[in-house]
PDB file of N, CA and C in Angstrom:
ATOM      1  N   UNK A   1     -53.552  14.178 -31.131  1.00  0.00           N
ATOM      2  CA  UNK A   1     -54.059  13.449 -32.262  1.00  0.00           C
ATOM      3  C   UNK A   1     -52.980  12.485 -32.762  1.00  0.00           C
ATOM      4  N   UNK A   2     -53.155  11.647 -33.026  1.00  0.00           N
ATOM      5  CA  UNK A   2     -52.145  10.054 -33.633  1.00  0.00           C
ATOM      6  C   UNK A   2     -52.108  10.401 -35.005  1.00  0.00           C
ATOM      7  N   UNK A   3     -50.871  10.177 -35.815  1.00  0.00           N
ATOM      8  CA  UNK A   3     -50.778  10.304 -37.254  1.00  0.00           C
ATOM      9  C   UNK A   3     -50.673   9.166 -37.297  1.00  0.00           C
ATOM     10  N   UNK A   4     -50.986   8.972 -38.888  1.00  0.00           N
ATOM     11  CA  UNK A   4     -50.510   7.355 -39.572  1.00  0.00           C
ATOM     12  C   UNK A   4     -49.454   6.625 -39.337  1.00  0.00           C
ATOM     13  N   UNK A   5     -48.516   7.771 -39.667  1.00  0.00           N
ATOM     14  CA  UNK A   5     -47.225   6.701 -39.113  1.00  0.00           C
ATOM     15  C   UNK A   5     -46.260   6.709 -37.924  1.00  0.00           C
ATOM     16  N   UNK A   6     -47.400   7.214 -36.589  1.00  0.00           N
ATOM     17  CA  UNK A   6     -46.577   7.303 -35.556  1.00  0.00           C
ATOM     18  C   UNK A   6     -46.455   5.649 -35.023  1.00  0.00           C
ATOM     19  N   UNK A   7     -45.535   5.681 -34.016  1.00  0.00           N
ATOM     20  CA  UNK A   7     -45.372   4.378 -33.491  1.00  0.00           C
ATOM     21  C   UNK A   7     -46.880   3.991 -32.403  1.00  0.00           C
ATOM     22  N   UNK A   8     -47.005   4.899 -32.156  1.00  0.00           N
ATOM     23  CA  UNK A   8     -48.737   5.443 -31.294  1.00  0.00           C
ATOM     24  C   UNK A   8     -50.001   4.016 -32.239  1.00  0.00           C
ATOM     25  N   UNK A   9     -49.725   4.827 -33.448  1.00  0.00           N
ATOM     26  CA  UNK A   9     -50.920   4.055 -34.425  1.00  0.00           C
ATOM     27  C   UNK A   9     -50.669   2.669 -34.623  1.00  0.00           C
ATOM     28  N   UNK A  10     -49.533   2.256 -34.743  1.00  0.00           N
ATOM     29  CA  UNK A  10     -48.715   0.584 -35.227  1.00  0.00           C
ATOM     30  C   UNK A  10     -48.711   0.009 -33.797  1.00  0.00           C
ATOM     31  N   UNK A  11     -48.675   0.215 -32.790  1.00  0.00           N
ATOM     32  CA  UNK A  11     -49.169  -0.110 -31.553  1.00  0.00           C
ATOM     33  C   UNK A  11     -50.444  -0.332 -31.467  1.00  0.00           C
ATOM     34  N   UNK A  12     -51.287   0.494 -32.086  1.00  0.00           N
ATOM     35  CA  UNK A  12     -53.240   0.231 -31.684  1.00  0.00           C
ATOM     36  C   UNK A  12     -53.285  -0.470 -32.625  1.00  0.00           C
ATOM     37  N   UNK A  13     -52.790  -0.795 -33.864  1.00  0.00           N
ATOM     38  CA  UNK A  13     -53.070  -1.944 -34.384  1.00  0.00           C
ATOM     39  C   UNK A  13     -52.678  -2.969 -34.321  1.00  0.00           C
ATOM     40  N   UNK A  14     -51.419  -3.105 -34.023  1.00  0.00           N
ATOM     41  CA  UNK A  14     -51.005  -4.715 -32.796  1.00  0.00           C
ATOM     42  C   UNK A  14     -52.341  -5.002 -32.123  1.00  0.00           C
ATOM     43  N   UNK A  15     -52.303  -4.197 -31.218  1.00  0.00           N
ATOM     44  CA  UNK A  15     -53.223  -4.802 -30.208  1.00  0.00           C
ATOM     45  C   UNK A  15     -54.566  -4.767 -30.442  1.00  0.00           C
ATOM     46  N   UNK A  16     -55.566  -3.671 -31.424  1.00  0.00           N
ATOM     47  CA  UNK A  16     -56.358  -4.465 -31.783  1.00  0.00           C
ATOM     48  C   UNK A  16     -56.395  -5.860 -32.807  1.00  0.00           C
ATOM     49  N   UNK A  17     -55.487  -6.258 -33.534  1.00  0.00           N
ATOM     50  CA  UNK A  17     -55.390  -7.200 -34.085  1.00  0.00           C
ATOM     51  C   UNK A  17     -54.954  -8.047 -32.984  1.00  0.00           C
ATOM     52  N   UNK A  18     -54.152  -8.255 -32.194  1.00  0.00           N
ATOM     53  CA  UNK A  18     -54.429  -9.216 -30.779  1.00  0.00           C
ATOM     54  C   UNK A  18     -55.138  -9.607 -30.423  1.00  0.00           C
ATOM     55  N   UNK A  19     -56.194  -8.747 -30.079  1.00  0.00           N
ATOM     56  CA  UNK A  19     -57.387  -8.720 -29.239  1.00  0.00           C
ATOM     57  C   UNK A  19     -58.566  -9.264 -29.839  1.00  0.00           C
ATOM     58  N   UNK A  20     -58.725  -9.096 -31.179  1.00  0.00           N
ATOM     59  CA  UNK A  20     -59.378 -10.097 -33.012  1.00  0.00           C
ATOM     60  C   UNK A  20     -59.163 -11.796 -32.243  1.00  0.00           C
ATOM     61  N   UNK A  21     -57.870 -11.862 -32.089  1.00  0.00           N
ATOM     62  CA  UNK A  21     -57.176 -12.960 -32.182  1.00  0.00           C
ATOM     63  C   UNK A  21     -57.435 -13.692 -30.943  1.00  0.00           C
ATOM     64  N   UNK A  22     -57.682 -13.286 -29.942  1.00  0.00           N
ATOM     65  CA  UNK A  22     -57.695 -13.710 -28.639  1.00  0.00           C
ATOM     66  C   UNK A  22     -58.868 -14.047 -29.103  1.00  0.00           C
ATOM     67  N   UNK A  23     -60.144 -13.517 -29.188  1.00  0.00           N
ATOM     68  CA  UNK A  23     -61.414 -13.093 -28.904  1.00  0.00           C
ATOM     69  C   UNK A  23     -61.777 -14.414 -30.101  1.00  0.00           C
ATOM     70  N   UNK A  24     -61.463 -14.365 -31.661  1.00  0.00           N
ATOM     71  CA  UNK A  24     -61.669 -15.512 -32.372  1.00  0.00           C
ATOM     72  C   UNK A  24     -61.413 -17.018 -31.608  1.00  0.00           C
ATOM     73  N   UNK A  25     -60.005 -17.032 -30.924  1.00  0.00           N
ATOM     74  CA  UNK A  25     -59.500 -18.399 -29.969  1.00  0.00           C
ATOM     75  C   UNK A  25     -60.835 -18.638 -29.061  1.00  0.00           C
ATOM     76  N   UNK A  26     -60.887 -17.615 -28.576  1.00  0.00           N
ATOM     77  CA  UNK A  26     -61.963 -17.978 -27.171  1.00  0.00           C
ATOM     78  C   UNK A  26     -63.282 -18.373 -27.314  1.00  0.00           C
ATOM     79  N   UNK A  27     -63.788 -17.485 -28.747  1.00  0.00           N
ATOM     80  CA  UNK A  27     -65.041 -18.194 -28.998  1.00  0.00           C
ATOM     81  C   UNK A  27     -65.418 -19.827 -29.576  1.00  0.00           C
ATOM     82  N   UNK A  28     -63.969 -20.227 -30.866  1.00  0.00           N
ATOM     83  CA  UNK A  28     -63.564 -21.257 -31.487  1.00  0.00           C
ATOM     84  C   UNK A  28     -63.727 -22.019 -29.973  1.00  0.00           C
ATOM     85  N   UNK A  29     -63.048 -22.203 -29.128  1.00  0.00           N
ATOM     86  CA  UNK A  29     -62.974 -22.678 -27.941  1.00  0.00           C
ATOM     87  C   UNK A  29     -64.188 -23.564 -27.283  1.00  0.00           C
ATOM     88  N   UNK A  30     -65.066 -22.245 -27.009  1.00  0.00           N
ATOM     89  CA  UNK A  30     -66.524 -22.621 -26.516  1.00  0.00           C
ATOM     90  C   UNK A  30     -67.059 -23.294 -27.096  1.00  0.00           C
ATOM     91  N   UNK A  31     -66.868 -23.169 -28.068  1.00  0.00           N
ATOM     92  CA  UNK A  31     -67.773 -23.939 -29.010  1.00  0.00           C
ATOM     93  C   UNK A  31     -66.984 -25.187 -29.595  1.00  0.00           C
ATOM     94  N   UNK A  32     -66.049 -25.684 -29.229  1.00  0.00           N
ATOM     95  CA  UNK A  32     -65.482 -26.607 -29.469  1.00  0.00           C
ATOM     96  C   UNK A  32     -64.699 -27.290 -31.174  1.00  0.00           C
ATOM     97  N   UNK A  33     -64.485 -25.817 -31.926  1.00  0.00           N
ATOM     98  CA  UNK A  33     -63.311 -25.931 -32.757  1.00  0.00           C
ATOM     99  C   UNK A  33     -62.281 -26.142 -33.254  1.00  0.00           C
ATOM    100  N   UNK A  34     -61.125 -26.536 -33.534  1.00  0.00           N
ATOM    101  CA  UNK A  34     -59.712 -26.341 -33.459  1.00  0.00           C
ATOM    102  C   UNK A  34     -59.030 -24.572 -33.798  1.00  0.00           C
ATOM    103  N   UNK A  35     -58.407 -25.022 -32.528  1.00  0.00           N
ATOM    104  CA  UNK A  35     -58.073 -23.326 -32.303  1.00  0.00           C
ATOM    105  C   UNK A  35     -56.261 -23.005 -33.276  1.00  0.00           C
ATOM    106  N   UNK A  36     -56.501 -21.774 -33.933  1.00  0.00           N
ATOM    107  CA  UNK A  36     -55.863 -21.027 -34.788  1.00  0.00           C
ATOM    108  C   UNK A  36     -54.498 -20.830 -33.953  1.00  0.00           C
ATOM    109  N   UNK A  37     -53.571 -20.987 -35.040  1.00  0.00           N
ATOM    110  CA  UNK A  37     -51.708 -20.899 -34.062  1.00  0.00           C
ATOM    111  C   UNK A  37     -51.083 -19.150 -34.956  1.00  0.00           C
ATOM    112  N   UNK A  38     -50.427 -18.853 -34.144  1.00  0.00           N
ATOM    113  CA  UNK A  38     -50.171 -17.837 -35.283  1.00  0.00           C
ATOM    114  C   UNK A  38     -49.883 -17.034 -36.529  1.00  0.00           C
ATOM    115  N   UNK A  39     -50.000 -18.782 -36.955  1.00  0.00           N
ATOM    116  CA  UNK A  39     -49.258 -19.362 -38.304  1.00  0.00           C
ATOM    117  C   UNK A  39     -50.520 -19.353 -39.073  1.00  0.00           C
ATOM    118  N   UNK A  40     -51.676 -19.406 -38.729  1.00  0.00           N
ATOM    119  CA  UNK A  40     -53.410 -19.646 -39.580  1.00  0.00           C
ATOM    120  C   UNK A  40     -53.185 -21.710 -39.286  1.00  0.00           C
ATOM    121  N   UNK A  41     -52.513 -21.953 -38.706  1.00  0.00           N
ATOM    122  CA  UNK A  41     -52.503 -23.632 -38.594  1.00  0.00           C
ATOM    123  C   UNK A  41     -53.375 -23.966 -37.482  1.00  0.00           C
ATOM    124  N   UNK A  42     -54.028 -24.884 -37.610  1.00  0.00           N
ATOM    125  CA  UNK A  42     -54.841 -25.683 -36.948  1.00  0.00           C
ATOM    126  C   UNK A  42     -54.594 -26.723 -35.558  1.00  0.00           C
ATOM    127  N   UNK A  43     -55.102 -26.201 -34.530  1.00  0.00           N
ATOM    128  CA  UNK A  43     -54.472 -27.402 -33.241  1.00  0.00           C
ATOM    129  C   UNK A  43     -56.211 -27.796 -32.938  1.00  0.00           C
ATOM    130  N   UNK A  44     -56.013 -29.033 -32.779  1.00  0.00           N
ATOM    131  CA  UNK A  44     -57.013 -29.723 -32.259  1.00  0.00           C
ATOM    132  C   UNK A  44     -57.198 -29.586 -31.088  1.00  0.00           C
ATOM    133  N   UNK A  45     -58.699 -30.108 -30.445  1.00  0.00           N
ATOM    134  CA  UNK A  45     -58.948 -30.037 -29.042  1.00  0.00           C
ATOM    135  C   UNK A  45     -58.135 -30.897 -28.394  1.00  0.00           C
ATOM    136  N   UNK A  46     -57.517 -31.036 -27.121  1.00  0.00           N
ATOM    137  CA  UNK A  46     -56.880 -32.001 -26.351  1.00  0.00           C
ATOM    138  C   UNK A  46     -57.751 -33.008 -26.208  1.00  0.00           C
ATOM    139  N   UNK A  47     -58.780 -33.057 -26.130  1.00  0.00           N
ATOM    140  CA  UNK A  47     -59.238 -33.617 -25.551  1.00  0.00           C
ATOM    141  C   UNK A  47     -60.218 -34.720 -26.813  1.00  0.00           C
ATOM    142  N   UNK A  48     -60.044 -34.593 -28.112  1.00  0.00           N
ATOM    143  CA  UNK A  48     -60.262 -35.644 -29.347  1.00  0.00           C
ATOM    144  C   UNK A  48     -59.883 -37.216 -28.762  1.00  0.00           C
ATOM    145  N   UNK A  49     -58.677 -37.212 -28.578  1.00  0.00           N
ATOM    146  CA  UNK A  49     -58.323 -38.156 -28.180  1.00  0.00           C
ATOM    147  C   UNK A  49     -59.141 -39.417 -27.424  1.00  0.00           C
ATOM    148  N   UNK A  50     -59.351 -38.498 -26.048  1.00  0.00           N
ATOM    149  CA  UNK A  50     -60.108 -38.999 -25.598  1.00  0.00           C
ATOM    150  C   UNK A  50     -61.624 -39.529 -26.082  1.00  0.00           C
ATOM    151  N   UNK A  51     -62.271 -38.403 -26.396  1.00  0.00           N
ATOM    152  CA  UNK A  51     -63.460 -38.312 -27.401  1.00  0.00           C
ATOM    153  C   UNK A  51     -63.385 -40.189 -28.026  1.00  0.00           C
ATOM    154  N   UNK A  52     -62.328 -39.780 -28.743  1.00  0.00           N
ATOM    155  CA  UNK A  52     -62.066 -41.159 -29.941  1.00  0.00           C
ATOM    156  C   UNK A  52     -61.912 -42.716 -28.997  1.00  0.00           C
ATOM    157  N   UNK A  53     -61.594 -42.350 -27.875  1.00  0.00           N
ATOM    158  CA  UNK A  53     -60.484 -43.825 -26.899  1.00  0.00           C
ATOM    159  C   UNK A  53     -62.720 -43.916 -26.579  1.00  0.00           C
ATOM    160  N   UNK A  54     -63.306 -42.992 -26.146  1.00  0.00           N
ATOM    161  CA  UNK A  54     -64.768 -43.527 -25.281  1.00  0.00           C
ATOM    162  C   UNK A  54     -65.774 -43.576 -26.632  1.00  0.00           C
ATOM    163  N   UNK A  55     -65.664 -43.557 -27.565  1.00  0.00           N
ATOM    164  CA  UNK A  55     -66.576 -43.898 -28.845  1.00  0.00           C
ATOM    165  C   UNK A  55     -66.092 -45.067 -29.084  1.00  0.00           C
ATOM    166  N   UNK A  56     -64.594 -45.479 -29.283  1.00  0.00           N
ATOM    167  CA  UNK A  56     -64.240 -46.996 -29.488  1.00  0.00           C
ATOM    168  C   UNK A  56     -64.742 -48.298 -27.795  1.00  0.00           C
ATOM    169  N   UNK A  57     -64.628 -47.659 -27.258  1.00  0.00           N
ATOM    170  CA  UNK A  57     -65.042 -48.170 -26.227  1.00  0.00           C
ATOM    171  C   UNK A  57     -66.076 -48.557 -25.753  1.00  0.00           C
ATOM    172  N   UNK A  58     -67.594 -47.265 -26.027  1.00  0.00           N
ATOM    173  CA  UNK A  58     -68.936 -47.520 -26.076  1.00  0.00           C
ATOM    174  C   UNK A  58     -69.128 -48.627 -27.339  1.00  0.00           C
ATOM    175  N   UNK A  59     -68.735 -48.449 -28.914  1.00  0.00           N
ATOM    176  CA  UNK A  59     -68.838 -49.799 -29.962  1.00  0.00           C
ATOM    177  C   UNK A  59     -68.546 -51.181 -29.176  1.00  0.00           C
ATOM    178  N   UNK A  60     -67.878 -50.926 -28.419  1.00  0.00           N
ATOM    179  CA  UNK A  60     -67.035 -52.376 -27.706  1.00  0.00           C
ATOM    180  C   UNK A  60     -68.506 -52.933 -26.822  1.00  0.00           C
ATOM    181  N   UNK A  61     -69.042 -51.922 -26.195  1.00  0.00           N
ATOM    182  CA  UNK A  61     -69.611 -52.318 -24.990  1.00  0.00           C
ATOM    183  C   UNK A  61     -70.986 -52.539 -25.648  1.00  0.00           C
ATOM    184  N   UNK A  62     -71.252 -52.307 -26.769  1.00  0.00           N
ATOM    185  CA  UNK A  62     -72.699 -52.204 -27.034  1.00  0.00           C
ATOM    186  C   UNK A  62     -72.608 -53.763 -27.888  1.00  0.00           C
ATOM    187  N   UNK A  63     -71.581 -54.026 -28.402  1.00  0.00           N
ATOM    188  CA  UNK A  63     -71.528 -55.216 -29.460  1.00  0.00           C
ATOM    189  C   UNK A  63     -71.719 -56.342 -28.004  1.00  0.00           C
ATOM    190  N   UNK A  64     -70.860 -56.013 -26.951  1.00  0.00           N
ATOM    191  CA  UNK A  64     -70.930 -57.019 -25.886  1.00  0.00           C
ATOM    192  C   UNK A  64     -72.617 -56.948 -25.416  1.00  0.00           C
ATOM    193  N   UNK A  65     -73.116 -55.857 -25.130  1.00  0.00           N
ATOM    194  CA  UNK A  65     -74.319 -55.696 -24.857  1.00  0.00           C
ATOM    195  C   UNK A  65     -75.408 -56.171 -25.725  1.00  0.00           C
ATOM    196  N   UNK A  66     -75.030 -56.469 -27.100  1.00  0.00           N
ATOM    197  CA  UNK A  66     -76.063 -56.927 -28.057  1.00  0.00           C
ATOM    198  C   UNK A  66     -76.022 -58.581 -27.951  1.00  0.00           C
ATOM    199  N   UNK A  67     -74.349 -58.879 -27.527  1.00  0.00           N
ATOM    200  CA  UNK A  67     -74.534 -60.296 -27.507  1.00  0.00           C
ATOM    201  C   UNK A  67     -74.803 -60.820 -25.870  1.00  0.00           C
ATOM    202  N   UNK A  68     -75.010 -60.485 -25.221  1.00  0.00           N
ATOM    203  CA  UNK A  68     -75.652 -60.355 -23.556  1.00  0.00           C
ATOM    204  C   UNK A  68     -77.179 -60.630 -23.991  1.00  0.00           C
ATOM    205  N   UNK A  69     -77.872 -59.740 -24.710  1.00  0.00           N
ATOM    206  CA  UNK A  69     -79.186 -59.726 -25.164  1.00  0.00           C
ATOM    207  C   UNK A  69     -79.696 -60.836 -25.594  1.00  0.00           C
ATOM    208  N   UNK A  70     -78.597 -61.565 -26.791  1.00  0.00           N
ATOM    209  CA  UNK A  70     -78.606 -62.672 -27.481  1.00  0.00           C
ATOM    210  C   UNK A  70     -78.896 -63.933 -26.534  1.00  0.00           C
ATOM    211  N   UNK A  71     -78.469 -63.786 -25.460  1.00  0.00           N
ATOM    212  CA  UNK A  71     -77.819 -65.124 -24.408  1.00  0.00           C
ATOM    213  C   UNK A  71     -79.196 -64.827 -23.680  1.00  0.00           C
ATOM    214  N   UNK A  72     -79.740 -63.730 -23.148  1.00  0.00           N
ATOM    215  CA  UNK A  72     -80.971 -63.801 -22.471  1.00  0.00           C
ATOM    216  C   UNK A  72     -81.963 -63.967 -23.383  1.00  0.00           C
ATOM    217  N   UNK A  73     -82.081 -63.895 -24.740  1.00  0.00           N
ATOM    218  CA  UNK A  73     -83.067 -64.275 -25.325  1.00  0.00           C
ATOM    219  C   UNK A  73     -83.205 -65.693 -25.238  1.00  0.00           C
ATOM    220  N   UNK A  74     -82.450 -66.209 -25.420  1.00  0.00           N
ATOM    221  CA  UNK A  74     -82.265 -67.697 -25.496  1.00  0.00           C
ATOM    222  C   UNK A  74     -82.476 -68.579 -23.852  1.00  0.00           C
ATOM    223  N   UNK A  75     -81.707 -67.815 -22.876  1.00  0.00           N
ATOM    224  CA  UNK A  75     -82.530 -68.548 -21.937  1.00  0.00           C
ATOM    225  C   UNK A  75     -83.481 -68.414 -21.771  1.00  0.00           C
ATOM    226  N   UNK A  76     -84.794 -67.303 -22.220  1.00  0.00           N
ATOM    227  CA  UNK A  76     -85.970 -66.987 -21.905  1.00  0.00           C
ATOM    228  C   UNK A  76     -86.848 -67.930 -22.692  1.00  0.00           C
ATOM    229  N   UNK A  77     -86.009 -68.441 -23.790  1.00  0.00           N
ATOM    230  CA  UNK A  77     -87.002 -69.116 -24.682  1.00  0.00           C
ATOM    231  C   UNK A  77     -86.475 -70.943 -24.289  1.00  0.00           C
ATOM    232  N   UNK A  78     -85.809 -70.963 -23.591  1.00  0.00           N
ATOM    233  CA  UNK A  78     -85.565 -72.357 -22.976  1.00  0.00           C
ATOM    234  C   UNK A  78     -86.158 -72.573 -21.244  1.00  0.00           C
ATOM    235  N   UNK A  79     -86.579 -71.568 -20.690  1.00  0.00           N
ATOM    236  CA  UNK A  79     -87.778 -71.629 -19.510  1.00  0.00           C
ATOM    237  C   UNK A  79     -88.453 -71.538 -19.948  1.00  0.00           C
ATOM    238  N   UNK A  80     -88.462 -70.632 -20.901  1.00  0.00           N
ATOM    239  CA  UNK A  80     -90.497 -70.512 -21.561  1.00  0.00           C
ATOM    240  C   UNK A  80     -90.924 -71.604 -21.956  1.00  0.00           C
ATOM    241  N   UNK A  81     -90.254 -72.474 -22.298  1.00  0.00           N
ATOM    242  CA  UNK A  81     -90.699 -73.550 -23.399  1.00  0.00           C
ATOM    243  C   UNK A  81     -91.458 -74.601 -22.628  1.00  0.00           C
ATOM    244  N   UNK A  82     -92.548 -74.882 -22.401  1.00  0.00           N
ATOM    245  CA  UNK A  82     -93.162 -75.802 -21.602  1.00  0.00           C
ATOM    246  C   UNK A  82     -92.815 -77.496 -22.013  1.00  0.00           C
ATOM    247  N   UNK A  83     -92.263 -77.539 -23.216  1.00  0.00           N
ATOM    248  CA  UNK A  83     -92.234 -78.741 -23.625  1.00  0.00           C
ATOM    249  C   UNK A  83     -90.639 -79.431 -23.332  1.00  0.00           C
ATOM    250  N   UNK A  84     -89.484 -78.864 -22.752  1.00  0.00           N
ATOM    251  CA  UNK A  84     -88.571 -79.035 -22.424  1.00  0.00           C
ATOM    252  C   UNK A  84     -88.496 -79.128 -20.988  1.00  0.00           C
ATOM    253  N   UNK A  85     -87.317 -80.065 -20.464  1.00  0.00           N
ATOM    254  CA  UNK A  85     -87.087 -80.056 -19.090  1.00  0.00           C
ATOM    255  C   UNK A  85     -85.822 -79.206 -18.922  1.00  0.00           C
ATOM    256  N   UNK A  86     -85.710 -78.271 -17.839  1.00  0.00           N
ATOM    257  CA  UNK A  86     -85.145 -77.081 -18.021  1.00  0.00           C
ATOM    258  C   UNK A  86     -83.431 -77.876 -17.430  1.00  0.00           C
ATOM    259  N   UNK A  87     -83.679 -78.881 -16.305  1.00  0.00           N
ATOM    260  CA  UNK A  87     -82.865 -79.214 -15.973  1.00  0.00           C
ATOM    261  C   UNK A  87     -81.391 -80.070 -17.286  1.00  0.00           C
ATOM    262  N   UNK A  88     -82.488 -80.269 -17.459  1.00  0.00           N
ATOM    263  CA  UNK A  88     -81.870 -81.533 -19.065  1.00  0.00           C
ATOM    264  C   UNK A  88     -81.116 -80.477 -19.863  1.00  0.00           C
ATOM    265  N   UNK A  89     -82.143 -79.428 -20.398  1.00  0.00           N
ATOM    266  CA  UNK A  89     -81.484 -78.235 -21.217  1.00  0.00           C
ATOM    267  C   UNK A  89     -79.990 -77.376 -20.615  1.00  0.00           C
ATOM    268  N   UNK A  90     -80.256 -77.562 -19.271  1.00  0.00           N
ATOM    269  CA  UNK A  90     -79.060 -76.795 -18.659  1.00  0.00           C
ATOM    270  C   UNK A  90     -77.963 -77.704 -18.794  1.00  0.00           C
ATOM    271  N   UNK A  91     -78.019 -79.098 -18.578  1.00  0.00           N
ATOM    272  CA  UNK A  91     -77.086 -79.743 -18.718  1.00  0.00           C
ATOM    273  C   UNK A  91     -76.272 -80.402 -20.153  1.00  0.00           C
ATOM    274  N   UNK A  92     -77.319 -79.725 -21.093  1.00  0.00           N
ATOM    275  CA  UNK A  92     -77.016 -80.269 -22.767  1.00  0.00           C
ATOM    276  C   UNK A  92     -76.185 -79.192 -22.524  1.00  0.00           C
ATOM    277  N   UNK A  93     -76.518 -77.702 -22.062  1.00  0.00           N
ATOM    278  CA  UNK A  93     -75.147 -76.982 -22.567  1.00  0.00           C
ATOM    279  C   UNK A  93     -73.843 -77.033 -22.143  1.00  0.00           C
ATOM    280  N   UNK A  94     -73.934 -77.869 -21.096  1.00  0.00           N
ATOM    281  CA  UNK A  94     -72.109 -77.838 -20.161  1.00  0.00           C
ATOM    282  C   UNK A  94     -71.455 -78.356 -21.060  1.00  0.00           C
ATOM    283  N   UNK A  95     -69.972 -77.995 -21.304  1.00  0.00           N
ATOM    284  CA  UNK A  95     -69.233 -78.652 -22.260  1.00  0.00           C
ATOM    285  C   UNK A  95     -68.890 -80.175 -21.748  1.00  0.00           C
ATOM    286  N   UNK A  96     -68.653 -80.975 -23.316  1.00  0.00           N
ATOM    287  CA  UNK A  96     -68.478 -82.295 -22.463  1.00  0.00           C
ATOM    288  C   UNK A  96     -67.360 -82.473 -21.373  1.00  0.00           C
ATOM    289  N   UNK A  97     -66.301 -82.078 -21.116  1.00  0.00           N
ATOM    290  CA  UNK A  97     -65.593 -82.341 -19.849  1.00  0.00           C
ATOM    291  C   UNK A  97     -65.980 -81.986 -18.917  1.00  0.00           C
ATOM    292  N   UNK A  98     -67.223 -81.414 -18.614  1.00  0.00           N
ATOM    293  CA  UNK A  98     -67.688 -81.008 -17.670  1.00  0.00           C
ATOM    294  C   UNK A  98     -68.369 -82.420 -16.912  1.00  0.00           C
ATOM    295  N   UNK A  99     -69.219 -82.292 -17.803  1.00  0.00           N
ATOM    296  CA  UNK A  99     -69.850 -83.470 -18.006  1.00  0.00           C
ATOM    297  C   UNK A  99     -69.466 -85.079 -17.600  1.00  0.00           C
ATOM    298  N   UNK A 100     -67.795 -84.974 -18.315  1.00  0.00           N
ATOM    299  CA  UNK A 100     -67.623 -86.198 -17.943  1.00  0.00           C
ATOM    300  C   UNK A 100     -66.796 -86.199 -16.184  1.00  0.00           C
ATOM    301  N   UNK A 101     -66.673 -84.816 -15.765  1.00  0.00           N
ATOM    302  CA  UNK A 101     -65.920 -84.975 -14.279  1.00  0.00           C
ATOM    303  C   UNK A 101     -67.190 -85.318 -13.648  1.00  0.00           C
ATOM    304  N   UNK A 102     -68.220 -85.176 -13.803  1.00  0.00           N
ATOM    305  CA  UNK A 102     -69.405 -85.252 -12.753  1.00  0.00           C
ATOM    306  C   UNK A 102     -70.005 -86.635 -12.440  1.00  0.00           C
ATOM    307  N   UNK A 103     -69.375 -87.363 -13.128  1.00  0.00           N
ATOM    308  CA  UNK A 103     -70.138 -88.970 -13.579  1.00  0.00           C
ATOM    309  C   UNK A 103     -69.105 -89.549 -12.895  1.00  0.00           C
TER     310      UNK A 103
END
């Protein structure tokens, strides 16, 4: 039988308090928490970082993608247009030095 204050008992409670501790990390983990230091302090996922670098990156690509949209709207509505000559329209947009090497 274990008494209170054998070294027996302060041993099973190390290690079940270890084992608390492991078992809290591992679930925090799965589930994607910031995991506990032995201190009760907070470490972030490694992997935030990243998280943060491909959210700034998708904003990037979608603002480019909205103005892509912009540019095909506009040529659609300069073929569509029956009352314009498409050739003429293509050539109003070249910048003028373009313009003037071709002449």
């Amino acid at each position: 039988m274990m008494h209170w204050g054998s070294p027996e008992f302060v041993l099973a409670i190390i290690a079940i308090s270890t084992g608390g501790w492991l078992v809290n990390n591992w679930i925090r983990a799965r589930h994607g928490y910031a995991l506990e230091d032995e201190w009760g302090g907070k470490t972030d996922r490694a992997d935030q970082q990243a998280v943060t670098r491909l959210r700034e990156e998708n904003a990037m690509l979608r603002q480019q993608l909205d103005a892509t949209h912009q540019r095909l709207a506009n040529v659609e509505a300069i073929v569509t247009d029956r009352g314009f000559d498409v050739a003429s329209q293509i050539e109003a947009l070249r910048p003028a030095h373009e313009q003037g090497r071709a002449q």
